[in-house]
PDB file of N, CA and C in Angstrom:
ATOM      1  N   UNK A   1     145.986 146.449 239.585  1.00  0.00           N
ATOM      2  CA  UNK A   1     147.362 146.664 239.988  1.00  0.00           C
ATOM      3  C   UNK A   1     148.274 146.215 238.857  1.00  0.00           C
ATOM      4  N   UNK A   2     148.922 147.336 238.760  1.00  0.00           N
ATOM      5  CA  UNK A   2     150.293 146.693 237.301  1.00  0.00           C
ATOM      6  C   UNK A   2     151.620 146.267 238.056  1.00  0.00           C
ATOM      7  N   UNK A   3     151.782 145.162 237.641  1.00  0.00           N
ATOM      8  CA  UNK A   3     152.688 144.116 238.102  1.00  0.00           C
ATOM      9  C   UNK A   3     154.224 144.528 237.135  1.00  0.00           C
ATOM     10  N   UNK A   4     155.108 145.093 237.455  1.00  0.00           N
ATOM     11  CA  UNK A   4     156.165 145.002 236.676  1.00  0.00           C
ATOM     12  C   UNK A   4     157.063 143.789 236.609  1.00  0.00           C
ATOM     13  N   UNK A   5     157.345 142.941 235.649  1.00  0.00           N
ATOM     14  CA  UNK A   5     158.210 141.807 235.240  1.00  0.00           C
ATOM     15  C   UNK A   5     159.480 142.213 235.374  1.00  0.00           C
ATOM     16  N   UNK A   6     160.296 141.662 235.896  1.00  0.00           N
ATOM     17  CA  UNK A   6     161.861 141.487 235.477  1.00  0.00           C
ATOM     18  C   UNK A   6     162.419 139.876 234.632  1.00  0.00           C
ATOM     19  N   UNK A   7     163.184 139.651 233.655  1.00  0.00           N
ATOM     20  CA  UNK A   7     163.590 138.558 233.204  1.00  0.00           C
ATOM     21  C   UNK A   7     164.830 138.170 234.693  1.00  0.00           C
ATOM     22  N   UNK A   8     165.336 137.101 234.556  1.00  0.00           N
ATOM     23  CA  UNK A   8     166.505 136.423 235.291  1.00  0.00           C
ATOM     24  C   UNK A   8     166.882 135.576 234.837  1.00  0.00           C
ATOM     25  N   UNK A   9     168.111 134.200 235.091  1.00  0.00           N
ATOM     26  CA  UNK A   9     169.090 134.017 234.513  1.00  0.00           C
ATOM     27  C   UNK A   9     168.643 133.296 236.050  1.00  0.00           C
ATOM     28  N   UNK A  10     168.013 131.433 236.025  1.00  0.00           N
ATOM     29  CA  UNK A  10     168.008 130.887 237.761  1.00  0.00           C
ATOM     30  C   UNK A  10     168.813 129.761 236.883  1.00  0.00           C
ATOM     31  N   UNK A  11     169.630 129.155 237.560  1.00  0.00           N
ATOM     32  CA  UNK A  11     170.559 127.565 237.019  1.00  0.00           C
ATOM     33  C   UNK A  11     169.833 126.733 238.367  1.00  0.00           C
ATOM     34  N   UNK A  12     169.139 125.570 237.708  1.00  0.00           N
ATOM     35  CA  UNK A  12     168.841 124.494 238.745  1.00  0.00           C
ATOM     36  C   UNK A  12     169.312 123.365 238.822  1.00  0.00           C
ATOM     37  N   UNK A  13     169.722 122.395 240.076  1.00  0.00           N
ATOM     38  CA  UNK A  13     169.896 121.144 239.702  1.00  0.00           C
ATOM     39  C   UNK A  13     169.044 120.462 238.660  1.00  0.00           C
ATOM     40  N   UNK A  14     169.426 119.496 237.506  1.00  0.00           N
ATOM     41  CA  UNK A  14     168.581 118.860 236.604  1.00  0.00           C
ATOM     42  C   UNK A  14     167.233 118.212 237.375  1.00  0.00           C
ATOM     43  N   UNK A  15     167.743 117.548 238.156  1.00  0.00           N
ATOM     44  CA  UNK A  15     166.335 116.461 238.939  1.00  0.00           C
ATOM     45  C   UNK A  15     165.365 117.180 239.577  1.00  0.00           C
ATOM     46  N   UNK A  16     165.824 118.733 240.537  1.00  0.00           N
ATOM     47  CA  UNK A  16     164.605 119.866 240.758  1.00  0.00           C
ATOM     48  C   UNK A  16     164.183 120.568 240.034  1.00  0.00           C
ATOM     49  N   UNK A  17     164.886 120.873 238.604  1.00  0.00           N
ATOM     50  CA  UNK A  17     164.163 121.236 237.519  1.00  0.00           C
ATOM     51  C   UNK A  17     163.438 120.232 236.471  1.00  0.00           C
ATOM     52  N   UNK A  18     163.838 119.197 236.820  1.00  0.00           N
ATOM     53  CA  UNK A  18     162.717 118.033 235.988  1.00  0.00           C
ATOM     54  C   UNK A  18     161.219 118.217 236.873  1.00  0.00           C
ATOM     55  N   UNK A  19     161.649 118.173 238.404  1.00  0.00           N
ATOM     56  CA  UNK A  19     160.165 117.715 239.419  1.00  0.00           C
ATOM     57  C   UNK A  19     159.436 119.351 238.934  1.00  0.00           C
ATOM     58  N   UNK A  20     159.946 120.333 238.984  1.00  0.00           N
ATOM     59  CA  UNK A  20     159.903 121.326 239.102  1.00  0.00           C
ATOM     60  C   UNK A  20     158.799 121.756 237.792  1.00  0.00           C
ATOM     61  N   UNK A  21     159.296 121.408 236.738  1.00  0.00           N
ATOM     62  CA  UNK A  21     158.549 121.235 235.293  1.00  0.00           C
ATOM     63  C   UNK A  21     157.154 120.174 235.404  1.00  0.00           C
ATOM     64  N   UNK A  22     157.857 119.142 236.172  1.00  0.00           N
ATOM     65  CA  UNK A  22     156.200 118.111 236.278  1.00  0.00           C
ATOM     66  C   UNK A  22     155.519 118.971 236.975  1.00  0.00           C
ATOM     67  N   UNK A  23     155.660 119.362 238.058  1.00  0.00           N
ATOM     68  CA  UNK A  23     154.862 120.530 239.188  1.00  0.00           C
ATOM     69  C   UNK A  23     154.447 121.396 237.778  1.00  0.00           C
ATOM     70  N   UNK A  24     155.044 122.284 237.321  1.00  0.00           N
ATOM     71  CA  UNK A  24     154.321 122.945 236.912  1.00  0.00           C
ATOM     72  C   UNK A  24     153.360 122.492 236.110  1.00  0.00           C
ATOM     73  N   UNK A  25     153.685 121.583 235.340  1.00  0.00           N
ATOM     74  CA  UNK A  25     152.677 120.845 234.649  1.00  0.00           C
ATOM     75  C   UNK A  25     151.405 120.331 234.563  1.00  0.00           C
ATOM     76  N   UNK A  26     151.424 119.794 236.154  1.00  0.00           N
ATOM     77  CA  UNK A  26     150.342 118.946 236.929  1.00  0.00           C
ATOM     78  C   UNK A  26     149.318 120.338 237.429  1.00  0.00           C
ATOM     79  N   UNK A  27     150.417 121.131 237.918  1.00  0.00           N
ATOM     80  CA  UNK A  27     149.116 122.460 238.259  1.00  0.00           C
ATOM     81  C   UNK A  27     148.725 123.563 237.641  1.00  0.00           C
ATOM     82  N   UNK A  28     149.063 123.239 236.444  1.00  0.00           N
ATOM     83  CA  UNK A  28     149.079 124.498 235.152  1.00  0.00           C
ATOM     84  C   UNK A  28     149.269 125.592 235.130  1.00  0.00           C
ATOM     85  N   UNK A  29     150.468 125.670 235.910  1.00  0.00           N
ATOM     86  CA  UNK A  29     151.177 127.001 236.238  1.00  0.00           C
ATOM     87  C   UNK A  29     152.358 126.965 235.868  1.00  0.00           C
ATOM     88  N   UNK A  30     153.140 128.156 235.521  1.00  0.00           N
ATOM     89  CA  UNK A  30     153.990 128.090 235.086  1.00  0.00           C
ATOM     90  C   UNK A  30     155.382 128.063 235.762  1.00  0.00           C
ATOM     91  N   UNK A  31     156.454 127.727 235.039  1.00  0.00           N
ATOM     92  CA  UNK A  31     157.854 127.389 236.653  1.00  0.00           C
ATOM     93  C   UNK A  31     157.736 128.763 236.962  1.00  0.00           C
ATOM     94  N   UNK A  32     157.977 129.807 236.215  1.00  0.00           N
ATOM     95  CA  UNK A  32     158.101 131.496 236.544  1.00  0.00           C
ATOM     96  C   UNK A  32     156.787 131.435 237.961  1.00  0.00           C
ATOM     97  N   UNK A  33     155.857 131.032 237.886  1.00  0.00           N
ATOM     98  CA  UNK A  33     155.009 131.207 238.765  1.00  0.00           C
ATOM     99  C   UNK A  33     154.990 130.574 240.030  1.00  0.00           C
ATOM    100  N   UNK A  34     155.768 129.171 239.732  1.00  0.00           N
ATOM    101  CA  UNK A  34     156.188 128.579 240.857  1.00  0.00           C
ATOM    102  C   UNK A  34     157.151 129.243 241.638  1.00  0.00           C
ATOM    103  N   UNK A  35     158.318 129.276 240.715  1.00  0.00           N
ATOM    104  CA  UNK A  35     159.296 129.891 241.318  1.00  0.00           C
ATOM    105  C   UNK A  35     159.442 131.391 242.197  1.00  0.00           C
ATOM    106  N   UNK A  36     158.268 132.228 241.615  1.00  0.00           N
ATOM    107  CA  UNK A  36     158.017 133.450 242.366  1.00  0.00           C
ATOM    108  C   UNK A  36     157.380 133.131 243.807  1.00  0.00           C
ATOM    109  N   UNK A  37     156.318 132.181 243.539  1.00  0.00           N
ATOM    110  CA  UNK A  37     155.471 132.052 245.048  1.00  0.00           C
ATOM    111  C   UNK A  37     156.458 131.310 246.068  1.00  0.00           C
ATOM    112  N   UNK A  38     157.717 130.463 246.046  1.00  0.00           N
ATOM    113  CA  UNK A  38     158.642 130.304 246.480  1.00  0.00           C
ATOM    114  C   UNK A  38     159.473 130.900 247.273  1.00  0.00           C
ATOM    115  N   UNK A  39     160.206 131.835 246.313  1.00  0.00           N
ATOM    116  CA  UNK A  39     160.891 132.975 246.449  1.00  0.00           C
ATOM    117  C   UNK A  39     159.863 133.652 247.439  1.00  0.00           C
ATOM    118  N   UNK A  40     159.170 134.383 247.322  1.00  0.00           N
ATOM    119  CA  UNK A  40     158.071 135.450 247.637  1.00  0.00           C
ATOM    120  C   UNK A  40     157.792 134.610 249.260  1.00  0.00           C
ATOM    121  N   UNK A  41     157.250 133.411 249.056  1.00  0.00           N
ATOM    122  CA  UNK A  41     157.048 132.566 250.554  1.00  0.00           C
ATOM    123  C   UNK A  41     158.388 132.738 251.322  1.00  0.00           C
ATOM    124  N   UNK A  42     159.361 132.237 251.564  1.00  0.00           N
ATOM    125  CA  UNK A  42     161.141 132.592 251.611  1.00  0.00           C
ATOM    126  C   UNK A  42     161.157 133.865 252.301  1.00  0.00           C
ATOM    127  N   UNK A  43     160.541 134.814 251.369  1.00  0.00           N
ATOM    128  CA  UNK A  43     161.356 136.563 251.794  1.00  0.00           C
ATOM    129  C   UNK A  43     160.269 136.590 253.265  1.00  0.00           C
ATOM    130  N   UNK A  44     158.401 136.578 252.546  1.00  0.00           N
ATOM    131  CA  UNK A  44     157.657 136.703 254.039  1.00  0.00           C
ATOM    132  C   UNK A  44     158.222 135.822 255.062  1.00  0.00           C
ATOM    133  N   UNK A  45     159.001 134.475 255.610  1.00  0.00           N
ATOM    134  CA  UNK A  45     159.123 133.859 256.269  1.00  0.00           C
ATOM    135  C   UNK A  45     160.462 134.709 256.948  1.00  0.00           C
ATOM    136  N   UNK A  46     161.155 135.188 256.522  1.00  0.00           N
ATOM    137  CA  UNK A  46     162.254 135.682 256.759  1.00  0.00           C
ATOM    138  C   UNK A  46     161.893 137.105 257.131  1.00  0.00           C
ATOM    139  N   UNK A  47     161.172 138.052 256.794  1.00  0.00           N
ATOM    140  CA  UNK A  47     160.655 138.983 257.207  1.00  0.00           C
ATOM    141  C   UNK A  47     159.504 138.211 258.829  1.00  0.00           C
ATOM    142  N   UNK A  48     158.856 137.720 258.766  1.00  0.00           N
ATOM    143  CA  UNK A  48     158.546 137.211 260.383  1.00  0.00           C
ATOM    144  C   UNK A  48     159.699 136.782 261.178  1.00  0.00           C
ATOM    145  N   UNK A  49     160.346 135.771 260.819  1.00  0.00           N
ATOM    146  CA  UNK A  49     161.577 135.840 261.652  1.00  0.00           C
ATOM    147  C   UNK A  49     162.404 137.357 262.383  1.00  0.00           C
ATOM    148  N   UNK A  50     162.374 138.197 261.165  1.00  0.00           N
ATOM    149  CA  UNK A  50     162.870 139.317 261.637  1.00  0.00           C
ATOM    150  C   UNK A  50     162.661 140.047 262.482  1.00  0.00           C
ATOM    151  N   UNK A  51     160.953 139.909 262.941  1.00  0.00           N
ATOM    152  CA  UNK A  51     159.905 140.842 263.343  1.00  0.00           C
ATOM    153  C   UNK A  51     159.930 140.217 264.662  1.00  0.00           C
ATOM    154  N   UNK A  52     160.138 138.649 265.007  1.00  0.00           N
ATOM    155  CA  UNK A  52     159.730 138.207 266.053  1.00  0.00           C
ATOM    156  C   UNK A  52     161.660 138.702 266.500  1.00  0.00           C
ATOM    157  N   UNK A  53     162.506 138.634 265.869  1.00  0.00           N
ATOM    158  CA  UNK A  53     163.953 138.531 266.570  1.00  0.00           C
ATOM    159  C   UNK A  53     163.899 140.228 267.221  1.00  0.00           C
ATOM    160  N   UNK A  54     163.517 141.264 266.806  1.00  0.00           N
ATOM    161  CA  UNK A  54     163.498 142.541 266.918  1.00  0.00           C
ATOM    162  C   UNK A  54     162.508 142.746 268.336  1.00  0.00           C
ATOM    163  N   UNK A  55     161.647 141.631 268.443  1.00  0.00           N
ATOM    164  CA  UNK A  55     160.600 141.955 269.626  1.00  0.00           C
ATOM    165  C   UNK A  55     161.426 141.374 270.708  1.00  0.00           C
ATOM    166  N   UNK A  56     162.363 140.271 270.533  1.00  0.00           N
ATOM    167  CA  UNK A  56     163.256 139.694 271.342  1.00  0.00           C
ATOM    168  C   UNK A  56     163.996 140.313 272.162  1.00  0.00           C
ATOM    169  N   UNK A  57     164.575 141.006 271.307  1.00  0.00           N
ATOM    170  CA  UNK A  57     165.979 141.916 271.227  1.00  0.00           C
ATOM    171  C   UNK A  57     166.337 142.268 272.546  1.00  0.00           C
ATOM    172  N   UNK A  58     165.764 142.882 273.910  1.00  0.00           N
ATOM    173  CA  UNK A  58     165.941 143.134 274.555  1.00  0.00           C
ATOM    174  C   UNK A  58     165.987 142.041 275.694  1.00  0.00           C
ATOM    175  N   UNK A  59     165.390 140.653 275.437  1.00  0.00           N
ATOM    176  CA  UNK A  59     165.217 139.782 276.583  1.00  0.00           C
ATOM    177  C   UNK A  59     166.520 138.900 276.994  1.00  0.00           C
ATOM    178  N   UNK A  60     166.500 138.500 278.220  1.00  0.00           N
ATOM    179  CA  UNK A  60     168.342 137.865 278.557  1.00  0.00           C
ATOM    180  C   UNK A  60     168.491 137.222 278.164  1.00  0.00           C
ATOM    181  N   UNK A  61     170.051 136.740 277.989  1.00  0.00           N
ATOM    182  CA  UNK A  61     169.968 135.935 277.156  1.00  0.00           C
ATOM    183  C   UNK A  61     170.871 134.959 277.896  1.00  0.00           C
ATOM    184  N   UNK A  62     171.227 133.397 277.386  1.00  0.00           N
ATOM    185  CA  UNK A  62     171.478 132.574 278.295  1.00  0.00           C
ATOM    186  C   UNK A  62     172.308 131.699 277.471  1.00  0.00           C
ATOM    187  N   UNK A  63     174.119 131.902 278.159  1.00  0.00           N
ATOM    188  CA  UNK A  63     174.933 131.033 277.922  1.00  0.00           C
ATOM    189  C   UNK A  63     174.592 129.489 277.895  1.00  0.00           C
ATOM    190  N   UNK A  64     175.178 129.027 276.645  1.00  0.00           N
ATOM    191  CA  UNK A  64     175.224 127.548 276.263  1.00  0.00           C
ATOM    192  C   UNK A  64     175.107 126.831 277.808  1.00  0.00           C
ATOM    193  N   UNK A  65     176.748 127.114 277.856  1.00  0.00           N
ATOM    194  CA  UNK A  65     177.107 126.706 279.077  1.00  0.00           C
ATOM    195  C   UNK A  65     176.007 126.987 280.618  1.00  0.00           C
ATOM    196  N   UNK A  66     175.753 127.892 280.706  1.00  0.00           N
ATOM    197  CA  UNK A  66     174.441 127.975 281.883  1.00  0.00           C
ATOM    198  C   UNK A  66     173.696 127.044 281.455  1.00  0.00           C
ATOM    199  N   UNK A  67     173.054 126.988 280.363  1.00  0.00           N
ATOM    200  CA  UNK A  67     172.147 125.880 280.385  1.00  0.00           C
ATOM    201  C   UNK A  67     172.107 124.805 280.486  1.00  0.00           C
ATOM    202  N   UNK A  68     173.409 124.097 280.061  1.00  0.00           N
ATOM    203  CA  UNK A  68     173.748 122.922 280.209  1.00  0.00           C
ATOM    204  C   UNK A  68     173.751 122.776 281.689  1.00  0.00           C
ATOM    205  N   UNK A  69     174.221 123.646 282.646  1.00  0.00           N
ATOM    206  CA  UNK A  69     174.522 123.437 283.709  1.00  0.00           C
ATOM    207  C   UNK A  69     172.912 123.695 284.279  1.00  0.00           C
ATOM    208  N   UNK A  70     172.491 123.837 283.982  1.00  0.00           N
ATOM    209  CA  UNK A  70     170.830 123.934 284.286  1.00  0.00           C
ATOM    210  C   UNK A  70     170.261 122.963 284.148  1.00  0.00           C
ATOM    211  N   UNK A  71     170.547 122.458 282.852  1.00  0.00           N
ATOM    212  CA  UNK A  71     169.536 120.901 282.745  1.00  0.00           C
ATOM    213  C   UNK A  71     170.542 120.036 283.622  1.00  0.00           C
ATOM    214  N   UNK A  72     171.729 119.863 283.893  1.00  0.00           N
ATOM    215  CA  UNK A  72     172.141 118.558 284.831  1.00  0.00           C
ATOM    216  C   UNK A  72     171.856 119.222 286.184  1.00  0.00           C
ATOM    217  N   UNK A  73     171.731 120.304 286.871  1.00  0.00           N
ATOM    218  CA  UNK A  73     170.730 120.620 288.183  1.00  0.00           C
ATOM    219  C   UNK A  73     169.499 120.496 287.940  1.00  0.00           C
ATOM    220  N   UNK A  74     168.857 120.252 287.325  1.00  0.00           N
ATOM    221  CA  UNK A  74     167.704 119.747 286.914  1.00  0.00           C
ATOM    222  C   UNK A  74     167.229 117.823 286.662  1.00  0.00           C
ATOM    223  N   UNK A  75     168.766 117.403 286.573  1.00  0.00           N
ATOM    224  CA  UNK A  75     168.772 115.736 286.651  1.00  0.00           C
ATOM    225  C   UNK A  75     168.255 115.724 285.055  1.00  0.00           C
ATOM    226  N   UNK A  76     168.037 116.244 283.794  1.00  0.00           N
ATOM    227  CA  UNK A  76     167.847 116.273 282.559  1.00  0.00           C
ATOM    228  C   UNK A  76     169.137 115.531 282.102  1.00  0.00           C
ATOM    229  N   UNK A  77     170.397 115.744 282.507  1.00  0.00           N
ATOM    230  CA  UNK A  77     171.604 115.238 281.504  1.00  0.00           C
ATOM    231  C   UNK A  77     172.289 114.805 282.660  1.00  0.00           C
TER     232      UNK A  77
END
């Protein structure tokens, strides 16, 4: 599989780009490599979120307020 590269332009805080450099260091990978599996972890997590909110979508849904008033008929609050 051919992987196409793009360059970028990331600005980090100094102290997460210091840990960030030891990380890469310690696991002999590079920040570009860190920083992709990051990124890349991020988008899949956000793509499941999406997937489970879309299966949701149709189920009722329940005012703040009802609930509150649910848990003190319930003796909770």
């Amino acid at each position: 599989m051919s992987v196409t590269v793009k360059r970028a332009t990331v600005y980090f805080d100094s102290s997460l780009h210091r840990v960030l450099r030891l990380k890469a260091a310690e696991t002999s990978r590079s920040v570009s490599e860190l920083v992709n599996e990051a990124v890349s972890t991020a988008l899949h997590e956000d793509l499941d979120d999406l997937e489970v909110f879309t299966k949701r979508a149709h189920e009722p849904t329940l005012s703040f307020e009802s609930a509150l008033k649910e848990l003190k008929r319930n003796g909770k609050i």
